[in-house]
PDB file of N, CA and C in Angstrom:
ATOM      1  N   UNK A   1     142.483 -24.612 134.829  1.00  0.00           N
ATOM      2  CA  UNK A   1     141.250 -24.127 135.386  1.00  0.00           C
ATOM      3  C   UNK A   1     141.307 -24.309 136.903  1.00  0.00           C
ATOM      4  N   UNK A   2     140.927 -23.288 137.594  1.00  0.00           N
ATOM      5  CA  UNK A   2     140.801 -23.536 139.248  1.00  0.00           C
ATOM      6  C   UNK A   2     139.421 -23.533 139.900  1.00  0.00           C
ATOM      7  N   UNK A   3     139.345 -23.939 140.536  1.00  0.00           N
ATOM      8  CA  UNK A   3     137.827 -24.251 141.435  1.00  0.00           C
ATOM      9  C   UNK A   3     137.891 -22.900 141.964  1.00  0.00           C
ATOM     10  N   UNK A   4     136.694 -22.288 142.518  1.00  0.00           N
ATOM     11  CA  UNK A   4     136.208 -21.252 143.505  1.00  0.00           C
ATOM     12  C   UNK A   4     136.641 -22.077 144.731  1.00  0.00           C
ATOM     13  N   UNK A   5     137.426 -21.584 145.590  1.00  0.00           N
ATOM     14  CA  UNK A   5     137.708 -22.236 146.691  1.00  0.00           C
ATOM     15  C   UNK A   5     137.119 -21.169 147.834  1.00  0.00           C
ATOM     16  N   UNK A   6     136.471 -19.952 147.556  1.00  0.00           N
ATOM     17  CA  UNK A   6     136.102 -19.360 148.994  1.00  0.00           C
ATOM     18  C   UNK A   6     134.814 -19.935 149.275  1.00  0.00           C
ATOM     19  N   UNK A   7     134.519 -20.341 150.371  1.00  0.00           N
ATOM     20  CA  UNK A   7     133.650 -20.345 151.385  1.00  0.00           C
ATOM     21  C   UNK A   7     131.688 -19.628 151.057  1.00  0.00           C
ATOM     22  N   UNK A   8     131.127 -20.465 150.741  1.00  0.00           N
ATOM     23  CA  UNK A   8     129.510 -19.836 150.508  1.00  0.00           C
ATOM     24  C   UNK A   8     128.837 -19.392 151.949  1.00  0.00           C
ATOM     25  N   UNK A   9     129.069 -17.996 152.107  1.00  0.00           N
ATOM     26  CA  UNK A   9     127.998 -17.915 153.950  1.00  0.00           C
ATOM     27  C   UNK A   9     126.579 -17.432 153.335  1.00  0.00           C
ATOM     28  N   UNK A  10     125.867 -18.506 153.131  1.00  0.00           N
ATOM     29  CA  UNK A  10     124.399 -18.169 152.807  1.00  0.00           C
ATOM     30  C   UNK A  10     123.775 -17.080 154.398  1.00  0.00           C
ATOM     31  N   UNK A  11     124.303 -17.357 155.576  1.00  0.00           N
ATOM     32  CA  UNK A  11     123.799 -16.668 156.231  1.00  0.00           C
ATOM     33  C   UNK A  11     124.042 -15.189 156.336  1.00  0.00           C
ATOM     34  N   UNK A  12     124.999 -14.846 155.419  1.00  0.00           N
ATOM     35  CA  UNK A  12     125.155 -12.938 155.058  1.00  0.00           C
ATOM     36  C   UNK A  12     124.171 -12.826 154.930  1.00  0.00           C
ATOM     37  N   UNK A  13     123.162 -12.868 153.737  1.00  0.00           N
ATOM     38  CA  UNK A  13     122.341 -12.533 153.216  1.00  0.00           C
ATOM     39  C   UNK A  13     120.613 -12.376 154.194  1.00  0.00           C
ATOM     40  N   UNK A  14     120.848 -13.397 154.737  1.00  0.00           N
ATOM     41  CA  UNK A  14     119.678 -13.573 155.850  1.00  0.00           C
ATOM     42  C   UNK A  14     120.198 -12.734 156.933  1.00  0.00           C
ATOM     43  N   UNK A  15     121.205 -12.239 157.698  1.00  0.00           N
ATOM     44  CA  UNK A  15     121.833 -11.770 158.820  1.00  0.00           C
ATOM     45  C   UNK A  15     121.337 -10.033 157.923  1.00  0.00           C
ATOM     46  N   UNK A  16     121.747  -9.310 156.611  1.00  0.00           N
ATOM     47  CA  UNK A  16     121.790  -7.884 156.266  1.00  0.00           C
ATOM     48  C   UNK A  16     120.357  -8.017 156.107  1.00  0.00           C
ATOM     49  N   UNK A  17     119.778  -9.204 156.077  1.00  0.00           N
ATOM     50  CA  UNK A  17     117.564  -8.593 155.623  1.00  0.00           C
ATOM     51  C   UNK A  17     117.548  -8.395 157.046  1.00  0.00           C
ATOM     52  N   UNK A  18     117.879  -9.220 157.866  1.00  0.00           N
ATOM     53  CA  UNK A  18     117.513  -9.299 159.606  1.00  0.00           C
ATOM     54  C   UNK A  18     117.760  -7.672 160.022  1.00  0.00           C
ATOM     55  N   UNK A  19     118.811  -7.389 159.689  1.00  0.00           N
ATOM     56  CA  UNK A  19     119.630  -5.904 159.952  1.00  0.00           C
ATOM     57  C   UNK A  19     118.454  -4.736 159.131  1.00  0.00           C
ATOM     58  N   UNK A  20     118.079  -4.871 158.055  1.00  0.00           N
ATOM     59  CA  UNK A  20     117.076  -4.001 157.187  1.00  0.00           C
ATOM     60  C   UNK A  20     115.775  -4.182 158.256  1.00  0.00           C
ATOM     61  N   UNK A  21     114.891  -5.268 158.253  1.00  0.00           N
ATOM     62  CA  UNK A  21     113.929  -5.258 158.642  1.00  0.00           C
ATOM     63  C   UNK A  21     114.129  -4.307 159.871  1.00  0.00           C
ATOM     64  N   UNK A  22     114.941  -4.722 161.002  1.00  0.00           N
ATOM     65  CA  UNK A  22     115.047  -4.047 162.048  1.00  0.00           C
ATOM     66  C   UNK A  22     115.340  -2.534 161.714  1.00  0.00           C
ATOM     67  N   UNK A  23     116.237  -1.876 161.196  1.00  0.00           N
ATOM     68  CA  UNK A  23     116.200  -0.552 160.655  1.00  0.00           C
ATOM     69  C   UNK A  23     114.793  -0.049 160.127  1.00  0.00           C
ATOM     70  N   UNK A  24     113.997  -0.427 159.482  1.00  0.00           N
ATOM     71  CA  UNK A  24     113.175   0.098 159.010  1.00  0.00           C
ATOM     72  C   UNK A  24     111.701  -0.051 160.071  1.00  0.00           C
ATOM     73  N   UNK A  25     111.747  -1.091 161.019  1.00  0.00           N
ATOM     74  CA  UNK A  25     111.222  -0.731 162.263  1.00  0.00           C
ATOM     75  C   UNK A  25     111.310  -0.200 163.275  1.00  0.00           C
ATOM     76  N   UNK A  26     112.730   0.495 163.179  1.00  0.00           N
ATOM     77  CA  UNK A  26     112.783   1.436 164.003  1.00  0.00           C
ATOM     78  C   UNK A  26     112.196   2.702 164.833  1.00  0.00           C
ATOM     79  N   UNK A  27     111.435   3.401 163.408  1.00  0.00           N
ATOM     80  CA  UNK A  27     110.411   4.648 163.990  1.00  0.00           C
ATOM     81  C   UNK A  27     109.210   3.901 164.518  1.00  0.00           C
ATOM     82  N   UNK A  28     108.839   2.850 164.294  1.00  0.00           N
ATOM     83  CA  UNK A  28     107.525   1.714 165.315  1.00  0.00           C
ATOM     84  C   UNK A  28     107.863   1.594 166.492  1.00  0.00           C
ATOM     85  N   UNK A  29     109.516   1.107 166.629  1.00  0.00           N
ATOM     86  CA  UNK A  29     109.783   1.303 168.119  1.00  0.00           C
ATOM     87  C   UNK A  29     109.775   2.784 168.584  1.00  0.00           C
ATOM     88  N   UNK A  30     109.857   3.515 168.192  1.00  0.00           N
ATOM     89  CA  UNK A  30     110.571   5.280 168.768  1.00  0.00           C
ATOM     90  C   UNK A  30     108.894   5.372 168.880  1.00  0.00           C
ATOM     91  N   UNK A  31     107.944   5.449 167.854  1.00  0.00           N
ATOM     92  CA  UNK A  31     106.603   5.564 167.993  1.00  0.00           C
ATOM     93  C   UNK A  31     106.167   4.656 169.402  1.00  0.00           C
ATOM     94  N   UNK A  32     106.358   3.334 169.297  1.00  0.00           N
ATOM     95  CA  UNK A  32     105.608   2.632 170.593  1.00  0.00           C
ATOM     96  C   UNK A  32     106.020   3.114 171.709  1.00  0.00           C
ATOM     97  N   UNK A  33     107.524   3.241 172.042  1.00  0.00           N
ATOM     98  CA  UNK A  33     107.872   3.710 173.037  1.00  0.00           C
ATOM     99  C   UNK A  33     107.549   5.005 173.847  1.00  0.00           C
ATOM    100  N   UNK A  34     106.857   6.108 172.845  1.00  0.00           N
ATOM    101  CA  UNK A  34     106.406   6.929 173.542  1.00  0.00           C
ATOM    102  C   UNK A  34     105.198   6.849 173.435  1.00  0.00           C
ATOM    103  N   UNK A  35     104.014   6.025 173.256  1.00  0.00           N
ATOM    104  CA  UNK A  35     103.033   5.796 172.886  1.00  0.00           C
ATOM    105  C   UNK A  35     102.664   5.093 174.489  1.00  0.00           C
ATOM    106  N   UNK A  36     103.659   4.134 174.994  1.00  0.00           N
ATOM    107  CA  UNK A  36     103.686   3.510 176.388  1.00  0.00           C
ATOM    108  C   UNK A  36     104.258   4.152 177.434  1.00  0.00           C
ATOM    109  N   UNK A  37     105.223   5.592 177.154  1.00  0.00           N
ATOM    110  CA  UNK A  37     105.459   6.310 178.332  1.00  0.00           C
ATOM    111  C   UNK A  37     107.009   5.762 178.679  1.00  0.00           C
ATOM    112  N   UNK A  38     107.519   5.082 177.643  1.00  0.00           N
ATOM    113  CA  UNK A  38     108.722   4.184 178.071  1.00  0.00           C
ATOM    114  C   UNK A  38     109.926   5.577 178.322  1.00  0.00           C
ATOM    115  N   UNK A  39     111.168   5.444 179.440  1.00  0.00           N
ATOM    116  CA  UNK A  39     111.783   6.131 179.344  1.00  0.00           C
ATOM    117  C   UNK A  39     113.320   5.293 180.607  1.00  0.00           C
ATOM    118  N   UNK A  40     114.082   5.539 179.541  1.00  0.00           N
ATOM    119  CA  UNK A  40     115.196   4.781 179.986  1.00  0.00           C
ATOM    120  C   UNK A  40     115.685   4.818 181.598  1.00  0.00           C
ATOM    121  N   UNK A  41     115.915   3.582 182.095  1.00  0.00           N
ATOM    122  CA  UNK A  41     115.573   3.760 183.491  1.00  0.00           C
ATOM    123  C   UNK A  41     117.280   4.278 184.133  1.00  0.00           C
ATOM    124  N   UNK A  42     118.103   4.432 183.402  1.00  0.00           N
ATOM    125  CA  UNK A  42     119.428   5.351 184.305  1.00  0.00           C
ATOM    126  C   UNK A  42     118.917   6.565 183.836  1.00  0.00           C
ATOM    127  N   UNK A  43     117.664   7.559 183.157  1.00  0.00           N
ATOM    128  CA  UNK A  43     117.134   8.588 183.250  1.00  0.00           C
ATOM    129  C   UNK A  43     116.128   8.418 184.514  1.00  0.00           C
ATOM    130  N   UNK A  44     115.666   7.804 184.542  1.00  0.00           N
ATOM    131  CA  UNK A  44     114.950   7.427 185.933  1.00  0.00           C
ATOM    132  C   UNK A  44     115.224   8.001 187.229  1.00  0.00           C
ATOM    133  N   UNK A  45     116.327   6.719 187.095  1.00  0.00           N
ATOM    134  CA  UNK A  45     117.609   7.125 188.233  1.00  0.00           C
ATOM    135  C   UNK A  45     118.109   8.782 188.458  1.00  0.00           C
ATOM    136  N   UNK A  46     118.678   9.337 187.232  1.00  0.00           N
ATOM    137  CA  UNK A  46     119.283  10.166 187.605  1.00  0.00           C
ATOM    138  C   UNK A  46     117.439  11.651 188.038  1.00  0.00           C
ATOM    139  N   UNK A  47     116.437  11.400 187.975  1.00  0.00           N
ATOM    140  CA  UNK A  47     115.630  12.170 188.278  1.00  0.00           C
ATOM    141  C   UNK A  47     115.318  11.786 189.589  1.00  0.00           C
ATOM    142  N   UNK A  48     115.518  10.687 189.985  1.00  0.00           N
ATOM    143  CA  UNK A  48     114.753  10.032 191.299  1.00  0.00           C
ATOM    144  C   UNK A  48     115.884  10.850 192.515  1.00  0.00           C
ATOM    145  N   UNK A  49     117.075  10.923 191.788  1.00  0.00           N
ATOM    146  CA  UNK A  49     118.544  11.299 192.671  1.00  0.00           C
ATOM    147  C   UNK A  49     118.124  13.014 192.527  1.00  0.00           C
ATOM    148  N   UNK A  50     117.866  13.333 191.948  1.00  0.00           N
ATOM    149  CA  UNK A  50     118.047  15.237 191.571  1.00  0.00           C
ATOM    150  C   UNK A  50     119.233  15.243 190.740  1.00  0.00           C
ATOM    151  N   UNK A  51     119.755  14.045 190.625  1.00  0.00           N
ATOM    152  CA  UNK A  51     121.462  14.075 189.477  1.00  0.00           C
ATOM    153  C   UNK A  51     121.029  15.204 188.455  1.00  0.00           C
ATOM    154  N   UNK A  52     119.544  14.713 187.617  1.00  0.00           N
ATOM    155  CA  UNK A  52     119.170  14.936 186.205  1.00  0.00           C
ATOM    156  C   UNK A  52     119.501  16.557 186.275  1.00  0.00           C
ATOM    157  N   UNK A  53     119.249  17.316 187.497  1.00  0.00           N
ATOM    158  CA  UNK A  53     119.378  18.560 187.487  1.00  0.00           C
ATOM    159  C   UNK A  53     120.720  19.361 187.655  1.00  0.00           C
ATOM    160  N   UNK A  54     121.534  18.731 187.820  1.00  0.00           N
ATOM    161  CA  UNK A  54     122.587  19.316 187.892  1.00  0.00           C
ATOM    162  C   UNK A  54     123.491  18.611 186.929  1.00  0.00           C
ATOM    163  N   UNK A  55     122.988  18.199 185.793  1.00  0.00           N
ATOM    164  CA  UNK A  55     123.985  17.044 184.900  1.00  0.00           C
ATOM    165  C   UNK A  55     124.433  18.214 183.241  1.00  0.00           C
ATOM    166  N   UNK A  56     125.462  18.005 182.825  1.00  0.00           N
ATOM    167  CA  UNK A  56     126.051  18.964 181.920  1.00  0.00           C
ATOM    168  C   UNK A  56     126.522  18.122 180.853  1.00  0.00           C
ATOM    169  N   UNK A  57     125.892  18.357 179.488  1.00  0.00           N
ATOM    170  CA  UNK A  57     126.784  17.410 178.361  1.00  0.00           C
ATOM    171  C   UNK A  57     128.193  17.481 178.267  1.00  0.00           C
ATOM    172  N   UNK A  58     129.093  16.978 178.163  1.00  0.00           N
ATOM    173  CA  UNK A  58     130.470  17.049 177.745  1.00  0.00           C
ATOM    174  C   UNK A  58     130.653  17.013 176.720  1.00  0.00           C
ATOM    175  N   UNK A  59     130.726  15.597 176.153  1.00  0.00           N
ATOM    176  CA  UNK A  59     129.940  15.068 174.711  1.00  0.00           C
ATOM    177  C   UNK A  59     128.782  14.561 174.058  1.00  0.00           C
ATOM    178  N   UNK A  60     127.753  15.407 173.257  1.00  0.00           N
ATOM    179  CA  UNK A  60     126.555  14.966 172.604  1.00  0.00           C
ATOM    180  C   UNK A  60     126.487  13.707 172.378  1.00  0.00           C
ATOM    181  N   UNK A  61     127.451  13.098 171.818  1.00  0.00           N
ATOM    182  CA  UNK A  61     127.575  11.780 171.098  1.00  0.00           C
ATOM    183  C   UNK A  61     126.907  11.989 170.155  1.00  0.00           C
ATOM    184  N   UNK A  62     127.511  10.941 169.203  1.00  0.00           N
ATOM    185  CA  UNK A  62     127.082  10.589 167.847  1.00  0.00           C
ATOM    186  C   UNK A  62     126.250  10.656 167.059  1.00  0.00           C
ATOM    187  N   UNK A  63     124.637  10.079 167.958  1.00  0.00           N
ATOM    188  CA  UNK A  63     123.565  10.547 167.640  1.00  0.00           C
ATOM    189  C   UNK A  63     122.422  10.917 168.677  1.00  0.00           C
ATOM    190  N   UNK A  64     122.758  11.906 169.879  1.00  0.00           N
ATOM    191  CA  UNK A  64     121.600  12.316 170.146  1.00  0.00           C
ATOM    192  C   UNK A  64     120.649  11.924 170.218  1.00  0.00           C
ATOM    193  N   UNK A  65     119.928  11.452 171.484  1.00  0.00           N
ATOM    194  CA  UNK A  65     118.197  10.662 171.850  1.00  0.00           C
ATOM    195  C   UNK A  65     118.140   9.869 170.300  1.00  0.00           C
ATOM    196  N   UNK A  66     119.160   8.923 169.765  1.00  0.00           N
ATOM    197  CA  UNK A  66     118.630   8.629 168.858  1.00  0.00           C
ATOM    198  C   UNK A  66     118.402   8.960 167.582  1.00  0.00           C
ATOM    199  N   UNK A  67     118.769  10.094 167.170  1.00  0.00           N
ATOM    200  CA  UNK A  67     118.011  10.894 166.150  1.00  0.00           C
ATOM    201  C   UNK A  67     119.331  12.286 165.686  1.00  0.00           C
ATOM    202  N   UNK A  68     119.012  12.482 164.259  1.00  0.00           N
ATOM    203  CA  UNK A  68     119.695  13.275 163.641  1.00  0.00           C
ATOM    204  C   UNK A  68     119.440  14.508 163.094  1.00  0.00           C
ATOM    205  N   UNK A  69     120.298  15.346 163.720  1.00  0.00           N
ATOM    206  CA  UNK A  69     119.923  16.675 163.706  1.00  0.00           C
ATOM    207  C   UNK A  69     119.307  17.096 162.432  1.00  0.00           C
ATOM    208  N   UNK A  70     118.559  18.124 162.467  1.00  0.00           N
ATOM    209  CA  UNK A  70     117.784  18.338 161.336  1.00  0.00           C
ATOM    210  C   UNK A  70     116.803  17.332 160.559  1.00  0.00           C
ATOM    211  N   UNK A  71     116.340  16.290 161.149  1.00  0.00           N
ATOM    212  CA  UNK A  71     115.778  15.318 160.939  1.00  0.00           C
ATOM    213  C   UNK A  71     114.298  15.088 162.010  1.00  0.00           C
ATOM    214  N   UNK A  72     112.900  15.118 162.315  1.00  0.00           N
ATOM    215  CA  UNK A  72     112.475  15.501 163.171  1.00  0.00           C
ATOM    216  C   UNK A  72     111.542  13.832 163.179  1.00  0.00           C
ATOM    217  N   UNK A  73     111.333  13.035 164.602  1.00  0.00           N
ATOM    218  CA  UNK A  73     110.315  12.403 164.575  1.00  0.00           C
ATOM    219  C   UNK A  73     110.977  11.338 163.432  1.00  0.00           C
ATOM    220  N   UNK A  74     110.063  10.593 162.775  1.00  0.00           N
ATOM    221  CA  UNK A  74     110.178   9.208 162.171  1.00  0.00           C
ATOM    222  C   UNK A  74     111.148   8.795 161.287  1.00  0.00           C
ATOM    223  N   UNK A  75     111.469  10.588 160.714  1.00  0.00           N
ATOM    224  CA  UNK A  75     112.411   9.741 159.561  1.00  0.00           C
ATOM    225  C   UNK A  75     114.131  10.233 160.668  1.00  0.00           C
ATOM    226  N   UNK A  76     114.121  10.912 161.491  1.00  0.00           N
ATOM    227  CA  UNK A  76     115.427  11.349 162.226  1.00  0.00           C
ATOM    228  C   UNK A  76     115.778   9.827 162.959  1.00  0.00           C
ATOM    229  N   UNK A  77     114.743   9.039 163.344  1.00  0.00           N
ATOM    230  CA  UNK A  77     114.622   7.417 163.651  1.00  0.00           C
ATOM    231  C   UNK A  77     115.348   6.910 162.735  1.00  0.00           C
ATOM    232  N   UNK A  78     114.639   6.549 161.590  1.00  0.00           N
ATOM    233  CA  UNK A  78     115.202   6.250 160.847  1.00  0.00           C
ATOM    234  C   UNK A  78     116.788   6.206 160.103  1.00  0.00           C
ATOM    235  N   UNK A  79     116.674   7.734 159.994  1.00  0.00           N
ATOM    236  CA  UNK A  79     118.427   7.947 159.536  1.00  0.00           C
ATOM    237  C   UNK A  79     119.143   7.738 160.359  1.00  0.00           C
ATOM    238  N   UNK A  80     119.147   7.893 161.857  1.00  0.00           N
ATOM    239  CA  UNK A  80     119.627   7.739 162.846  1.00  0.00           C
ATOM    240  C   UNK A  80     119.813   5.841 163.134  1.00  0.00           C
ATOM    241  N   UNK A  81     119.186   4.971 163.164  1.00  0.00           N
ATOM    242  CA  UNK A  81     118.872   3.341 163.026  1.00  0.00           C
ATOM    243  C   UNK A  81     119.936   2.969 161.636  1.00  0.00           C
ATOM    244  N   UNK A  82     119.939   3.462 160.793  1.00  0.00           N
ATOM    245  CA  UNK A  82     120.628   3.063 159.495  1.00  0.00           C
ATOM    246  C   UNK A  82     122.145   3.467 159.191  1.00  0.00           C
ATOM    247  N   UNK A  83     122.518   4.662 159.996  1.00  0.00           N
ATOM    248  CA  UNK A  83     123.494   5.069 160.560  1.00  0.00           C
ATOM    249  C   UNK A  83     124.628   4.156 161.533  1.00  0.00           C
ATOM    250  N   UNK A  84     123.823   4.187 162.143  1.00  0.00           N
ATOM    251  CA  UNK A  84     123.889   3.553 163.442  1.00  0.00           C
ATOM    252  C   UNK A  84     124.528   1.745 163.048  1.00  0.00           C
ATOM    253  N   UNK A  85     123.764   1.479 162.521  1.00  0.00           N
ATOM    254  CA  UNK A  85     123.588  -0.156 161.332  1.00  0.00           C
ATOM    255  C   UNK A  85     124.831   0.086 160.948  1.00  0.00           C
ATOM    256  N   UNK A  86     125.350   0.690 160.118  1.00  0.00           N
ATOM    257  CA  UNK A  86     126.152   0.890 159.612  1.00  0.00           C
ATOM    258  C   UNK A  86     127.324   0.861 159.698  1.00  0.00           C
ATOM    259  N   UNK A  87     127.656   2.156 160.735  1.00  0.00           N
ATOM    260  CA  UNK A  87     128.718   1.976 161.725  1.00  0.00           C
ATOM    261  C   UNK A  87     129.558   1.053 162.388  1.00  0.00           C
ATOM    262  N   UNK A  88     128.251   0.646 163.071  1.00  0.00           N
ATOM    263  CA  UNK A  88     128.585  -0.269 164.018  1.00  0.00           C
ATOM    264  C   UNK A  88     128.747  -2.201 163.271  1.00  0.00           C
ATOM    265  N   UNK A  89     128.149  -2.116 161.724  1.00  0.00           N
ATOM    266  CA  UNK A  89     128.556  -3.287 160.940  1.00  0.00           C
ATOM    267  C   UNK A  89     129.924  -3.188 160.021  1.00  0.00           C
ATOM    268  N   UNK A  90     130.397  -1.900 160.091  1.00  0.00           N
ATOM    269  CA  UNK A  90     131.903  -1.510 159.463  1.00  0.00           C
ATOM    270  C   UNK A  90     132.510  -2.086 160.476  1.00  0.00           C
ATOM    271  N   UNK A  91     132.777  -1.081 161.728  1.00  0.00           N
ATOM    272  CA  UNK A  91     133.876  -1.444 163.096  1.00  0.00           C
ATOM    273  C   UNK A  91     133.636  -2.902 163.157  1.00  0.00           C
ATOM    274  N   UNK A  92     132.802  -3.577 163.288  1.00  0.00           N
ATOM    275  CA  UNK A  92     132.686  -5.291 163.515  1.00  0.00           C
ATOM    276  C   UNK A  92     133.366  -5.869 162.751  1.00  0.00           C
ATOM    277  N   UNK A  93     133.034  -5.743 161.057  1.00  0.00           N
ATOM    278  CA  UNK A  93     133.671  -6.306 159.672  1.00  0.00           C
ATOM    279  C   UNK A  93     135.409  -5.853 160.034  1.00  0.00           C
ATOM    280  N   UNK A  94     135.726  -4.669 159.898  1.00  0.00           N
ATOM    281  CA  UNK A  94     136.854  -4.043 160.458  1.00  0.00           C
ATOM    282  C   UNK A  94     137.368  -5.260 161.275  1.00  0.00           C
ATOM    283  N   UNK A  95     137.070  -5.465 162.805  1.00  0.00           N
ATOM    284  CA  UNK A  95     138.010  -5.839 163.730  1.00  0.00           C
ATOM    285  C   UNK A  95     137.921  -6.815 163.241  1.00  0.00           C
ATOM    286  N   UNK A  96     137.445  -7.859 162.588  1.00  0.00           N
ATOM    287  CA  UNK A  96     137.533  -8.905 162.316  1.00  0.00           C
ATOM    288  C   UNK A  96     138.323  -9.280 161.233  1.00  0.00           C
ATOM    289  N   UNK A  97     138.436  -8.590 159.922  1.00  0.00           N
ATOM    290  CA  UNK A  97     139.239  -8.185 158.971  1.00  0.00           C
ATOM    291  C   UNK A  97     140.694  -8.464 160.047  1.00  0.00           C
ATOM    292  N   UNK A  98     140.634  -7.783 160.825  1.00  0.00           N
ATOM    293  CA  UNK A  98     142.046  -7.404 161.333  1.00  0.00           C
ATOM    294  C   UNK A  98     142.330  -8.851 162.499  1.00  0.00           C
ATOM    295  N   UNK A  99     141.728  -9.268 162.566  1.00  0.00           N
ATOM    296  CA  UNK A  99     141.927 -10.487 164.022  1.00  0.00           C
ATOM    297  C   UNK A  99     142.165 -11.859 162.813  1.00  0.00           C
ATOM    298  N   UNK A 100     141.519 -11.666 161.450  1.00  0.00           N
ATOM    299  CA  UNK A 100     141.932 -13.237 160.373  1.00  0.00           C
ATOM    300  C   UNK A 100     143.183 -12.732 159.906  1.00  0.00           C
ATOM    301  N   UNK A 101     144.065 -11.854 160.297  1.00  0.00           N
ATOM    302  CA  UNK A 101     145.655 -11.742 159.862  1.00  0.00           C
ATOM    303  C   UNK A 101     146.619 -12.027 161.020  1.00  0.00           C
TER     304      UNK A 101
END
């Protein structure tokens, strides 16, 4: 008979609710933020310069102001936040996977 010898991280479990809660408050932030007029201040910048007017996408990126095409307002927040979660908790798990060999 062998013992379970891996490691208990009770804090997974508390770290993916932390990750949910925040995803699912996401359209509260996208809502507050335009509710207060908030608007990212290197958009600022580039209006204060005249940049904003002469500026050309190259690449859209990934997800666009946030939000996913065909998706409009709270829930494009949403899919866009959970996406996003996602991604960016694979590539992390990933490099790390790869840095314990």
């Amino acid at each position: 008979m062998t013992a379970d010898v891996r490691p208990t991280r009770p804090w997974i479990r508390w770290a993916v609710g932390c990750l949910l809660v925040l995803v699912l408050l996401a359209p509260v932030f996208g809502w507050a933020s335009g509710a207060v007029g908030y608007a990212e201040p290197i958009g600022n910048a580039a209006h204060a310069t005249g940049a904003a007017d002469a500026a050309s996408t190259v690449l859209p990126g990934l997800l666009p102001d946030y939000s996913v095409a065909g998706l409009d307002g709270p829930l494009g927040t949403l899919a866009a936040a959970g996406i996003g979660t996602v991604l960016t908790l694979g590539v992390a798990l990933g490099a790390g996977r790869l840095l314990e060999r």
